[in-house]
N, C-alpha and C. Protein backbone atom coordinates (compact mmCIF):
# COMPACT_ATOMS: atom_id res chain seq x y z
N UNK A 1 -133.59 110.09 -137.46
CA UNK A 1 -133.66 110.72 -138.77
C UNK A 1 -134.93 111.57 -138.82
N UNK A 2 -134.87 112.79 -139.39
CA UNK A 2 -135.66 113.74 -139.19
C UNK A 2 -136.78 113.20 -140.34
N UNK A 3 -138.24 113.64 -140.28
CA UNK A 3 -139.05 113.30 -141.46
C UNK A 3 -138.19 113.93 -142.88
N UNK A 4 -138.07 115.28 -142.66
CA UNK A 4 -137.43 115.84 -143.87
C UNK A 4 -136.41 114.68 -144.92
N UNK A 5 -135.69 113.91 -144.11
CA UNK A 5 -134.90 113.21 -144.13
C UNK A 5 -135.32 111.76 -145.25
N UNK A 6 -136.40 111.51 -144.53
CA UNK A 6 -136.80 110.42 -144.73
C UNK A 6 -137.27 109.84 -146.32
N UNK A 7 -137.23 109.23 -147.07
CA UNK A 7 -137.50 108.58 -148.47
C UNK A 7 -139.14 108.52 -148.54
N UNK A 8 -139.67 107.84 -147.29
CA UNK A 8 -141.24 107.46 -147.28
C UNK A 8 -141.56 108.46 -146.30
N UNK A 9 -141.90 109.58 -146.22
CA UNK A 9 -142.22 110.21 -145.38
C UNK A 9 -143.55 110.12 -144.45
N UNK A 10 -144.54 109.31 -145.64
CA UNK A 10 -146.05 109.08 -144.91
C UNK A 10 -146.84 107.72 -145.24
N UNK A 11 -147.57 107.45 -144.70
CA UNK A 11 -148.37 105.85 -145.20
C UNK A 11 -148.58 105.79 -146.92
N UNK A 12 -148.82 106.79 -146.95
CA UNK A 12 -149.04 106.90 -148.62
C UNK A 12 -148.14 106.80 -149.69
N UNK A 13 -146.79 107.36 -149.41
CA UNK A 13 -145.69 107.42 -150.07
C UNK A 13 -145.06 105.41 -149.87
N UNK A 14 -145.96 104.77 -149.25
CA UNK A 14 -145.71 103.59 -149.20
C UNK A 14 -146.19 102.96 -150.31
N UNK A 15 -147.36 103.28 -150.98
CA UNK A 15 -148.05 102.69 -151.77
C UNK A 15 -147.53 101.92 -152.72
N UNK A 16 -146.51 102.87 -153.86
CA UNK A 16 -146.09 102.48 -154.94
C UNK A 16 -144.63 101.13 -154.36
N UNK A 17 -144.03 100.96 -153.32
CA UNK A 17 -143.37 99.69 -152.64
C UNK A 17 -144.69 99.02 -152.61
N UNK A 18 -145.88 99.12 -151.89
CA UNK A 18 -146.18 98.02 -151.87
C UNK A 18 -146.92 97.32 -152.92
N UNK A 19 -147.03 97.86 -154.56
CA UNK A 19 -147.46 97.59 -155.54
C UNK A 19 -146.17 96.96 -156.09
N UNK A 20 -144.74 96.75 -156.00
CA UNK A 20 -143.74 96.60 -156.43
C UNK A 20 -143.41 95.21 -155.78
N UNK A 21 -143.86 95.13 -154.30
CA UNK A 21 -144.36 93.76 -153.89
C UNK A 21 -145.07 92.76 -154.13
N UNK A 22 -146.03 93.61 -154.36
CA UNK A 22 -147.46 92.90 -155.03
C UNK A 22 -147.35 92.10 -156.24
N UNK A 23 -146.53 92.63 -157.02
CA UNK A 23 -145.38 92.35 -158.27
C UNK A 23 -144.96 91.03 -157.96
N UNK A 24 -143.59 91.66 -156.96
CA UNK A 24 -142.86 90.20 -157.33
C UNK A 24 -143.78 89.15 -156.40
N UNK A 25 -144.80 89.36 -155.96
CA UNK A 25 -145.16 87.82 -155.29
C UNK A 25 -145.63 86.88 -156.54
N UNK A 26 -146.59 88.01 -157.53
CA UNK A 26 -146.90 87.79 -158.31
C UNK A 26 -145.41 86.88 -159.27
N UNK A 27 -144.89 87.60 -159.74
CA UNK A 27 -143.46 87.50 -160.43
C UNK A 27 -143.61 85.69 -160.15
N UNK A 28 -143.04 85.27 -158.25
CA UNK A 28 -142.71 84.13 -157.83
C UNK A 28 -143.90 83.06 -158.27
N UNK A 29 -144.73 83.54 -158.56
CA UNK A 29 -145.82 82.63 -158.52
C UNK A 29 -146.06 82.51 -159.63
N UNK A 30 -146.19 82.86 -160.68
CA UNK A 30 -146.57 83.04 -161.59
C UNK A 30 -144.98 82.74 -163.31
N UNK A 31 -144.83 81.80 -163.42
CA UNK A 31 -143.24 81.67 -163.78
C UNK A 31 -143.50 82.31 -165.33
N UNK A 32 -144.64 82.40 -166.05
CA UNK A 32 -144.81 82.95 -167.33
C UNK A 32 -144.81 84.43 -167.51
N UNK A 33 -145.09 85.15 -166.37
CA UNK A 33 -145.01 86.47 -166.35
C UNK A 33 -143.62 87.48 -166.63
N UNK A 34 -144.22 88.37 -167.14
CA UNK A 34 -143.24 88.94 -168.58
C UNK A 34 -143.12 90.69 -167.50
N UNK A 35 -142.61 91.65 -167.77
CA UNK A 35 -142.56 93.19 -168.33
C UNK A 35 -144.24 92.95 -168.59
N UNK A 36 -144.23 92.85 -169.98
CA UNK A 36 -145.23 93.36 -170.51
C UNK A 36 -146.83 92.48 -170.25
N UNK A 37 -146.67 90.96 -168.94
CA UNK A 37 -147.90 90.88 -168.76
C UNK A 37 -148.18 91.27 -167.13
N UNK A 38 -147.18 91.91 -166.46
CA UNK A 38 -146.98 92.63 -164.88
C UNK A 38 -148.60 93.58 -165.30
N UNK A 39 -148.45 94.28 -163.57
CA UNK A 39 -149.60 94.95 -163.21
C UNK A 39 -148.60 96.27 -163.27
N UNK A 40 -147.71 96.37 -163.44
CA UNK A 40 -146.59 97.78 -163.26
C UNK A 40 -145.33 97.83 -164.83
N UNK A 41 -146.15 97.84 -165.94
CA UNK A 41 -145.13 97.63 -166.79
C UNK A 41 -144.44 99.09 -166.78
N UNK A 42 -145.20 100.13 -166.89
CA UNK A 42 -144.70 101.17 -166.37
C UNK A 42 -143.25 101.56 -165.46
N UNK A 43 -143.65 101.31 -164.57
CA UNK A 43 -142.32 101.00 -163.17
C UNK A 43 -141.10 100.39 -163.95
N UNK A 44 -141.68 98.84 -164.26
CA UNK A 44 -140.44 98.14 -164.32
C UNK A 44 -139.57 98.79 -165.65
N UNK A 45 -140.34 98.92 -166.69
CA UNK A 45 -139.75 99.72 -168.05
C UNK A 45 -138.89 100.60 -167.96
N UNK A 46 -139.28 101.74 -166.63
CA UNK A 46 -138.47 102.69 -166.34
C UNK A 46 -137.60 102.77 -165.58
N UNK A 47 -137.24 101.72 -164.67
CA UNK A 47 -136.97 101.40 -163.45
C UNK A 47 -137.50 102.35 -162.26
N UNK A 48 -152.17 111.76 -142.42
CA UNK A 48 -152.68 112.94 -141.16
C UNK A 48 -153.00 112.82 -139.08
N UNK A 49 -158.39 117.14 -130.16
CA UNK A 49 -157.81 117.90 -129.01
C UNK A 49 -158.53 119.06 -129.35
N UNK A 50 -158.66 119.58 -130.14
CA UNK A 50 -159.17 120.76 -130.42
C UNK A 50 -160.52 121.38 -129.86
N UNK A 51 -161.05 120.32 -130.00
CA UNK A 51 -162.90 120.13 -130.04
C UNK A 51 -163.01 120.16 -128.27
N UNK A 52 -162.17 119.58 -128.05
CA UNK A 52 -162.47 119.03 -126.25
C UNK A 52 -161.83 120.69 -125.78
N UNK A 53 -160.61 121.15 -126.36
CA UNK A 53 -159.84 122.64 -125.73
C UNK A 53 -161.24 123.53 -125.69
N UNK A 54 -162.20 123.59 -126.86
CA UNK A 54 -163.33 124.39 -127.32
C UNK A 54 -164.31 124.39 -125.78
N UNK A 55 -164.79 122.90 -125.94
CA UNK A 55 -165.64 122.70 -124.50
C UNK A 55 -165.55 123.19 -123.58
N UNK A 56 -163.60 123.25 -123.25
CA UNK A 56 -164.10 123.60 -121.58
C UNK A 56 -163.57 124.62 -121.88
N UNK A 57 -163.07 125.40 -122.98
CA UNK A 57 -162.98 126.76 -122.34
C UNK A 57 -164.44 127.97 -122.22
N UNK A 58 -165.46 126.96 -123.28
CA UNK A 58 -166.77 127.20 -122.81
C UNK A 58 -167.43 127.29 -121.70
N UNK A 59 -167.32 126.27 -121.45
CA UNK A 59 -167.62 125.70 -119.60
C UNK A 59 -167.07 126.72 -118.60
N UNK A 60 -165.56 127.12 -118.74
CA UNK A 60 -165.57 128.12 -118.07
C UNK A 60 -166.08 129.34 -117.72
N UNK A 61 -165.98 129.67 -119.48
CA UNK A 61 -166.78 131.26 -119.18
C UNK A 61 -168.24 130.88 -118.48
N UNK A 62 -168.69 129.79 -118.87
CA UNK A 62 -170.48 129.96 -118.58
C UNK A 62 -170.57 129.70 -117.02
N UNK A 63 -169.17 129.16 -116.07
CA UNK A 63 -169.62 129.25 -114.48
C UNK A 63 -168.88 129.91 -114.29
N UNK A 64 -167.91 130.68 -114.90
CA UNK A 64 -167.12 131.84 -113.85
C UNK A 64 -168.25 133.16 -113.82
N UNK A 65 -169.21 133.67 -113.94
CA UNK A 65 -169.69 134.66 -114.38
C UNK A 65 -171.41 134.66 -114.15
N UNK A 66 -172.43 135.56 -114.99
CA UNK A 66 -173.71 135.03 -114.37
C UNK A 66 -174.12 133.98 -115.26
N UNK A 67 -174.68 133.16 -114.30
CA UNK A 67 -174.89 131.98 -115.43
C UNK A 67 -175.52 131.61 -116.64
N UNK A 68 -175.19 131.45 -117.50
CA UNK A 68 -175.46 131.19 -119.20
C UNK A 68 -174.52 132.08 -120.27
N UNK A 69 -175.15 131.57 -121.20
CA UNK A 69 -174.34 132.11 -122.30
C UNK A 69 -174.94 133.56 -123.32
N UNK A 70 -175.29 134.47 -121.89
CA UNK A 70 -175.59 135.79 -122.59
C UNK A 70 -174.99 136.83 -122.65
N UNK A 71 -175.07 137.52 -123.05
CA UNK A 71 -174.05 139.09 -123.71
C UNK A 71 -173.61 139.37 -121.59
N UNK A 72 -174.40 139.35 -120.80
CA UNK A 72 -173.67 139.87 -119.59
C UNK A 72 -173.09 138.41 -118.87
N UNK A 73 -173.97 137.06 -119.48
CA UNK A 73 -172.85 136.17 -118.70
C UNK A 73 -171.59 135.78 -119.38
N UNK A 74 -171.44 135.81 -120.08
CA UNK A 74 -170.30 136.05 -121.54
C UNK A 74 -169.19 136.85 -120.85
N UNK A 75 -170.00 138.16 -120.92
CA UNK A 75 -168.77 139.57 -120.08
C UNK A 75 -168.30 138.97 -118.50
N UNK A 76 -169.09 138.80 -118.12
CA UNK A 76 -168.51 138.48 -116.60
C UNK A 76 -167.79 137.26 -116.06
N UNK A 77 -168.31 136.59 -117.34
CA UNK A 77 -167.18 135.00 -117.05
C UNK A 77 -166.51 135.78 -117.40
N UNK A 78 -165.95 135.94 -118.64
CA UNK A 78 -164.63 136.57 -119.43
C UNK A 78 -164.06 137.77 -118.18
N UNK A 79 -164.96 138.37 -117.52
CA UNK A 79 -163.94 139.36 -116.57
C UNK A 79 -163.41 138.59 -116.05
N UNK A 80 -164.31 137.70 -114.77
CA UNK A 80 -163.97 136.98 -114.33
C UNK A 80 -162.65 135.83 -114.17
N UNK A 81 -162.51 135.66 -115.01
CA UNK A 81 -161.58 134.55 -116.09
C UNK A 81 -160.32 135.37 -115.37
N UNK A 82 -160.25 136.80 -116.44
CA UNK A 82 -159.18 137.49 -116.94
C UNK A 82 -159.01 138.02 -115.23
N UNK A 83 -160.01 138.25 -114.24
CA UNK A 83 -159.29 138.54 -113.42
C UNK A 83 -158.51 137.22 -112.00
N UNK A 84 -158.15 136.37 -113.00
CA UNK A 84 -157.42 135.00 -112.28
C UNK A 84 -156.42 135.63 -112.71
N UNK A 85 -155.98 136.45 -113.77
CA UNK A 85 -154.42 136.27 -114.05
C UNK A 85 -154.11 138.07 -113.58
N UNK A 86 -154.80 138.76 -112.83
CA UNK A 86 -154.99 140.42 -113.02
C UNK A 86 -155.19 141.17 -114.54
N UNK A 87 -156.01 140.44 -114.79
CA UNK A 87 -156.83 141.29 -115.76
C UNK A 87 -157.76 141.44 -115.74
N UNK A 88 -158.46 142.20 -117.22
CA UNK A 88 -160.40 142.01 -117.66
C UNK A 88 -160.10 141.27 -118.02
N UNK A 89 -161.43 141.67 -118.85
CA UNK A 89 -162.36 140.62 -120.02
C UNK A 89 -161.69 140.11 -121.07
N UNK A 90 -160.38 141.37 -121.35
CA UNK A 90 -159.50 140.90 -122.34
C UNK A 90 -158.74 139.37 -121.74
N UNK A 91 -158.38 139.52 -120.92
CA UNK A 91 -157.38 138.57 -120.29
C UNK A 91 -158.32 137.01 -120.07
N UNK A 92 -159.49 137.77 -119.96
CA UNK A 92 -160.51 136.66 -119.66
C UNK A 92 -160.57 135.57 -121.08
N UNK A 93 -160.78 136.24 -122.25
CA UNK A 93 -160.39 135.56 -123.32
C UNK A 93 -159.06 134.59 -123.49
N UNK A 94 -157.86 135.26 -123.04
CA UNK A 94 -156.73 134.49 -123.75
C UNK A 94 -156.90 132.92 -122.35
N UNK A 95 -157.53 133.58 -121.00
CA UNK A 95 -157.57 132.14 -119.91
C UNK A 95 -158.60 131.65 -120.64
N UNK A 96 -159.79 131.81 -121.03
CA UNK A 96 -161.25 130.52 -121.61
C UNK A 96 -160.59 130.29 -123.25
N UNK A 97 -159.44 130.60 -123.98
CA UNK A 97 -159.00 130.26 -124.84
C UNK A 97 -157.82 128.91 -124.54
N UNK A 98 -156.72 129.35 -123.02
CA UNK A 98 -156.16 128.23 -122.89
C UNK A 98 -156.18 126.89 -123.36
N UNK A 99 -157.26 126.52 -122.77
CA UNK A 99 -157.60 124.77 -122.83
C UNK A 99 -157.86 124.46 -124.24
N UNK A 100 -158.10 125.12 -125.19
CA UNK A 100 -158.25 124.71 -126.66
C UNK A 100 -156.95 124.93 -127.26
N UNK A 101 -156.03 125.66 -126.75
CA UNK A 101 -154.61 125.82 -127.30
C UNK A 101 -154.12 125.03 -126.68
N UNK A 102 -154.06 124.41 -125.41
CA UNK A 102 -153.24 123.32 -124.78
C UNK A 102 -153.63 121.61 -125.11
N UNK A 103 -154.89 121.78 -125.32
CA UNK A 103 -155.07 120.26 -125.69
C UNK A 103 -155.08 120.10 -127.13
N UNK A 104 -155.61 121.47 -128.10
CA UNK A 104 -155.48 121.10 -129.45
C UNK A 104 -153.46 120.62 -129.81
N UNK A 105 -152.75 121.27 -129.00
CA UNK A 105 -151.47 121.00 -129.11
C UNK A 105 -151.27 119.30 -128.75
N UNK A 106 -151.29 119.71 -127.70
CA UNK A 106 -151.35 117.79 -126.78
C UNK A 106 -152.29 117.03 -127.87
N UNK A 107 -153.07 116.83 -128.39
CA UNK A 107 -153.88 116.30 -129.27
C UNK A 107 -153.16 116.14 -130.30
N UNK A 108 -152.58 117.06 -131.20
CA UNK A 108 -151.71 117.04 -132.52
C UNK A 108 -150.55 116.21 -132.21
N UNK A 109 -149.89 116.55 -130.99
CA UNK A 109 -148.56 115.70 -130.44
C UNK A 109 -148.53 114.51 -131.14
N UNK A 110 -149.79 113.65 -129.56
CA UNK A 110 -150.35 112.83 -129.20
C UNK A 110 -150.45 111.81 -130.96
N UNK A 111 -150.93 112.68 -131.76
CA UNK A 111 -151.77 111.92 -133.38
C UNK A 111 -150.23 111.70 -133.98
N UNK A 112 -149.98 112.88 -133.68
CA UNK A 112 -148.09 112.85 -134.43
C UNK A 112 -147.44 111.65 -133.96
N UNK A 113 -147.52 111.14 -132.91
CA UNK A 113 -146.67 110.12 -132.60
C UNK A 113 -147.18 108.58 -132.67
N UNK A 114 -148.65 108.30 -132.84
CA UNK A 114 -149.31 107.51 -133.26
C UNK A 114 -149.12 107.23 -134.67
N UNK A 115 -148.87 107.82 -135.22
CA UNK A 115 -149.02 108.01 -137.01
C UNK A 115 -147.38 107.73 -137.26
N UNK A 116 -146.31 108.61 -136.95
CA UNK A 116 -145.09 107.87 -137.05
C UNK A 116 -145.06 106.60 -136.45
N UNK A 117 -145.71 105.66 -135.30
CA UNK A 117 -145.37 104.89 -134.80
C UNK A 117 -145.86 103.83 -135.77
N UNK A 118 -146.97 103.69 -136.38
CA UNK A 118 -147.80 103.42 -137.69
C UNK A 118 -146.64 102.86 -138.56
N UNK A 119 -146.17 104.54 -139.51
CA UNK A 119 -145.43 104.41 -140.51
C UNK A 119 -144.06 103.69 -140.04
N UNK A 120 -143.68 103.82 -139.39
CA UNK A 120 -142.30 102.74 -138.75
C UNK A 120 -142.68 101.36 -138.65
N UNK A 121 -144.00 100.81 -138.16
CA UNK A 121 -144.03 99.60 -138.15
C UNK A 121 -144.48 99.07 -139.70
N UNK A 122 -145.03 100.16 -140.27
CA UNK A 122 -145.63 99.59 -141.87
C UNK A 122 -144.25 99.44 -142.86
N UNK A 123 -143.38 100.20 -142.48
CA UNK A 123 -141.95 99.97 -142.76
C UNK A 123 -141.29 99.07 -142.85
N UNK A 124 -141.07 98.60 -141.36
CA UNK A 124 -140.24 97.35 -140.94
C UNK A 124 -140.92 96.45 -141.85
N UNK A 125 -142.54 96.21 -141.87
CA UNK A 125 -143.02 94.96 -142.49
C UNK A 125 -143.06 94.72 -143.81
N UNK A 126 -142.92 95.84 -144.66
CA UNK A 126 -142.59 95.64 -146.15
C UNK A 126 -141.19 95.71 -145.93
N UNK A 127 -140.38 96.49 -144.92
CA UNK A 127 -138.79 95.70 -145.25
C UNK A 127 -138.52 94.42 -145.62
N UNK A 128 -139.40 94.13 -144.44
CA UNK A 128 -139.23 92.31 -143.96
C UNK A 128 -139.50 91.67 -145.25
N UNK A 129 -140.63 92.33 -145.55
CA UNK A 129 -141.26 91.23 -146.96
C UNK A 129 -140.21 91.80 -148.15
N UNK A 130 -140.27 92.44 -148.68
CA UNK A 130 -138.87 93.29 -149.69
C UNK A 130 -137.75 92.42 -149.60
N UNK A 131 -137.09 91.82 -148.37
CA UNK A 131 -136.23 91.10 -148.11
C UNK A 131 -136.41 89.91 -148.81
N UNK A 132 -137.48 89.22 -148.41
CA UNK A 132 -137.88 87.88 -149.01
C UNK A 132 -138.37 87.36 -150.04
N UNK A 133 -139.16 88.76 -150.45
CA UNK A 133 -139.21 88.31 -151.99
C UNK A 133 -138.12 88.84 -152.81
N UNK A 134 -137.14 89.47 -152.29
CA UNK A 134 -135.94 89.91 -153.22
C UNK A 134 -134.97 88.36 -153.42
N UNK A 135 -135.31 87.88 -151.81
CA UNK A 135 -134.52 86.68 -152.05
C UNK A 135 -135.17 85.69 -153.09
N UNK A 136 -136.20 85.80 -152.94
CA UNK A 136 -136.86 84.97 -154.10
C UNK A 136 -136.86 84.83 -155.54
N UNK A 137 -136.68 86.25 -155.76
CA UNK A 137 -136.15 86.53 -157.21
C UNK A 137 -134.98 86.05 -157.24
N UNK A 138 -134.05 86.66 -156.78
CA UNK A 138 -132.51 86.44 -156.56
C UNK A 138 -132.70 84.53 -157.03
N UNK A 139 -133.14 83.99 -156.14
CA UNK A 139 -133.27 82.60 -156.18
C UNK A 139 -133.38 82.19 -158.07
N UNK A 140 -134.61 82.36 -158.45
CA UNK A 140 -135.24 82.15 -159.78
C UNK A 140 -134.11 82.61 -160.45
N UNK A 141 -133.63 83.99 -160.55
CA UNK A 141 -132.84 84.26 -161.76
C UNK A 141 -131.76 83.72 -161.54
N UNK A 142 -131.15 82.58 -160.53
CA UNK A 142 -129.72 82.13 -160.54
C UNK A 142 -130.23 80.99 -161.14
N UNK A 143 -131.30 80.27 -161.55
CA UNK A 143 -131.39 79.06 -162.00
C UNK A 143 -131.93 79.27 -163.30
N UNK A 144 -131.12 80.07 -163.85
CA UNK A 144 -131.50 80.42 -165.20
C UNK A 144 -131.72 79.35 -166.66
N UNK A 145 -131.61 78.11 -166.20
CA UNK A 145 -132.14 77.12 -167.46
C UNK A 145 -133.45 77.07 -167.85
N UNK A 146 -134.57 77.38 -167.18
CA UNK A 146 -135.73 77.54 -168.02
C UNK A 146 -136.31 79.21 -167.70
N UNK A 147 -135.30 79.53 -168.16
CA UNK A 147 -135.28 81.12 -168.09
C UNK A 147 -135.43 81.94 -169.51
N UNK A 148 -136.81 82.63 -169.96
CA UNK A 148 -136.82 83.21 -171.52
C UNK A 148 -136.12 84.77 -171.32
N UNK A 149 -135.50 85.04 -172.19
CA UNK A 149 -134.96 86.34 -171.76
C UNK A 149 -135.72 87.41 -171.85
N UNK A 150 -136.92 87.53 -171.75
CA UNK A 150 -138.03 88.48 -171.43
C UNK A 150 -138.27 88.23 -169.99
N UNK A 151 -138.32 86.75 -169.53
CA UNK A 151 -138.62 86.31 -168.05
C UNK A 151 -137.28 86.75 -167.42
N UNK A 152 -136.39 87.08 -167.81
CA UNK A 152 -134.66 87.36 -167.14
C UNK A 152 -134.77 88.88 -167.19
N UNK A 153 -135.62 89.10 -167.89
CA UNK A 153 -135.08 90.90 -168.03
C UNK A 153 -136.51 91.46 -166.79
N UNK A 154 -137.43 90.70 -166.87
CA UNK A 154 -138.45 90.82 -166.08
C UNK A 154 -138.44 90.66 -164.74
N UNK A 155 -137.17 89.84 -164.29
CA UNK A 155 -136.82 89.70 -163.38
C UNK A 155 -135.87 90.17 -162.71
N UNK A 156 -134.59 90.88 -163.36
CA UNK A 156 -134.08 91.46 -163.02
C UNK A 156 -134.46 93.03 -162.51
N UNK A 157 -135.22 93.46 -163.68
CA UNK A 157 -136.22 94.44 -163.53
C UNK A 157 -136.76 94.73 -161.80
N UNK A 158 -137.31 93.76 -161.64
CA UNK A 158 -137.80 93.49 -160.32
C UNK A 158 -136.87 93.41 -159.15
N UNK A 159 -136.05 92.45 -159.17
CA UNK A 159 -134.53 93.09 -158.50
C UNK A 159 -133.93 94.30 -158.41
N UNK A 160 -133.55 94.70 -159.47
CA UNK A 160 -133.00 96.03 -158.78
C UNK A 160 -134.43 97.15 -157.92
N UNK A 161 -135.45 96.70 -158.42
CA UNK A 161 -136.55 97.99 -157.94
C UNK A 161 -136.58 97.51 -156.07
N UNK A 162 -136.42 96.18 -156.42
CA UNK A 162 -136.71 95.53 -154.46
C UNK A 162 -135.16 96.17 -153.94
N UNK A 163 -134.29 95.90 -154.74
CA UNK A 163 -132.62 96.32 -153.79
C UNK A 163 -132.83 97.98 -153.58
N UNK A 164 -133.73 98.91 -154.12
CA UNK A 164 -133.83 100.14 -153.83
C UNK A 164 -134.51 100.39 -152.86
N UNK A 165 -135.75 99.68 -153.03
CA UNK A 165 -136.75 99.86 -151.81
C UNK A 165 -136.17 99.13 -150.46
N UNK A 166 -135.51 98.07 -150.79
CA UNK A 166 -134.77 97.43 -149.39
C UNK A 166 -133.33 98.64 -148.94
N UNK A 167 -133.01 99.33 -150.23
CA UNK A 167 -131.60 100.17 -149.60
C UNK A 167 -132.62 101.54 -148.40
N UNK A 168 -133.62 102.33 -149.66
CA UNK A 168 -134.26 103.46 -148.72
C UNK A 168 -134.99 103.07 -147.61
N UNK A 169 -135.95 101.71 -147.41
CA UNK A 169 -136.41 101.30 -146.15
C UNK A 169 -135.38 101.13 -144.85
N UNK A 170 -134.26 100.81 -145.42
CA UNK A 170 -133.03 100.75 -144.81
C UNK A 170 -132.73 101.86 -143.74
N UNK A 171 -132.32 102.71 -144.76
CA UNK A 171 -132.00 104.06 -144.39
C UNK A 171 -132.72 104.84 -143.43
N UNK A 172 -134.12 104.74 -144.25
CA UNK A 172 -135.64 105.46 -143.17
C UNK A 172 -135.66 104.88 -141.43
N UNK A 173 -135.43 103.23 -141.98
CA UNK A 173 -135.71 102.84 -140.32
C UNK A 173 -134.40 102.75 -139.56
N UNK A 174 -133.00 103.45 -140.06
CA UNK A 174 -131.78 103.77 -139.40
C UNK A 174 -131.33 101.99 -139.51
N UNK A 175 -131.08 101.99 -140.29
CA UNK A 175 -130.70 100.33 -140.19
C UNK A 175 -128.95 99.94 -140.51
């Protein structure tokens, strides 16, 4: 599933699930809690290479050429450079530019796939938990004899918000 795709697209868009959790643990624990004495009456009412590419394409110009970083060792790395590929100085630029375009890429990849790998596992684990405290509610509101119907509406409340977040976590992690 493509990000576009996705319900939670980033760690952040997690937040408000995991305040909805935070809820019902609260909810389970707490058997007097109402709508209106929750931390979310609101809710329920309504139902992020470069630097290193920089270095060495520095490094290059300053030993292909005379050595240091002055107006003629500058020019002559950069000829230099540019004449690896049959060019100048121009050409010399886009070769001592390479390595900051190839690793700032490889670098972004690299973060890109760390960061989804992140949000997939931060996923699964409020699935997991979403699951269990849904069952938990589920549990309480079937034993509805010392049940006030502010505590029933408070709880249901909470149910359907976990069966949403358990349907789109669903969906996100292809389930």
């Amino acid at each position: 599933m493509t990000t576009k795709e996705q319900i939670y697209k980033n760690l952040d868009a997690l937040e408000p699930v995991k305040k909805v959790l935070a809820e019902a643990e609260k909810a389970v624990n707490d058997k007097s809690r109402t709508i209106e004495t929750s931390d979310i009456p609101e809710i329920l009412g309504g139902i992020a290479g470069g630097t290193i590419g920089v270095g060495i394409g520095l490094t290059f110009v300053y030993a292909s050429g005379v050595a240091g970083l002055s107006a003629v060792g500058i020019t002559s790395g950069l000829a230099a450079l540019g004449a690896l590929i049959g060019g100048g100085m121009m050409a010399g630029i886009f070769v001592a530019a390479a390595p900051m375009a190839v690793l700032g890429i490889a670098g972004y990849a690299v973060l890109a796939e760390k960061n989804k790998q992140k949000l997939i596992q931060a996923k699964e684990a409020l699935f997991q938990d979403a699951i269990r405290k849904h069952d938990a509610i589920l549990r309480e509101i079937n034993d509805k004899v010392n049940l006030s119907e502010e505590r029933n509406s408070y709880l249901t409340s909470l149910n359907v918000l976990l069966r949403h977040i358990i349907d789109d976590l669903k969906k996100d992690l292809d389930k």
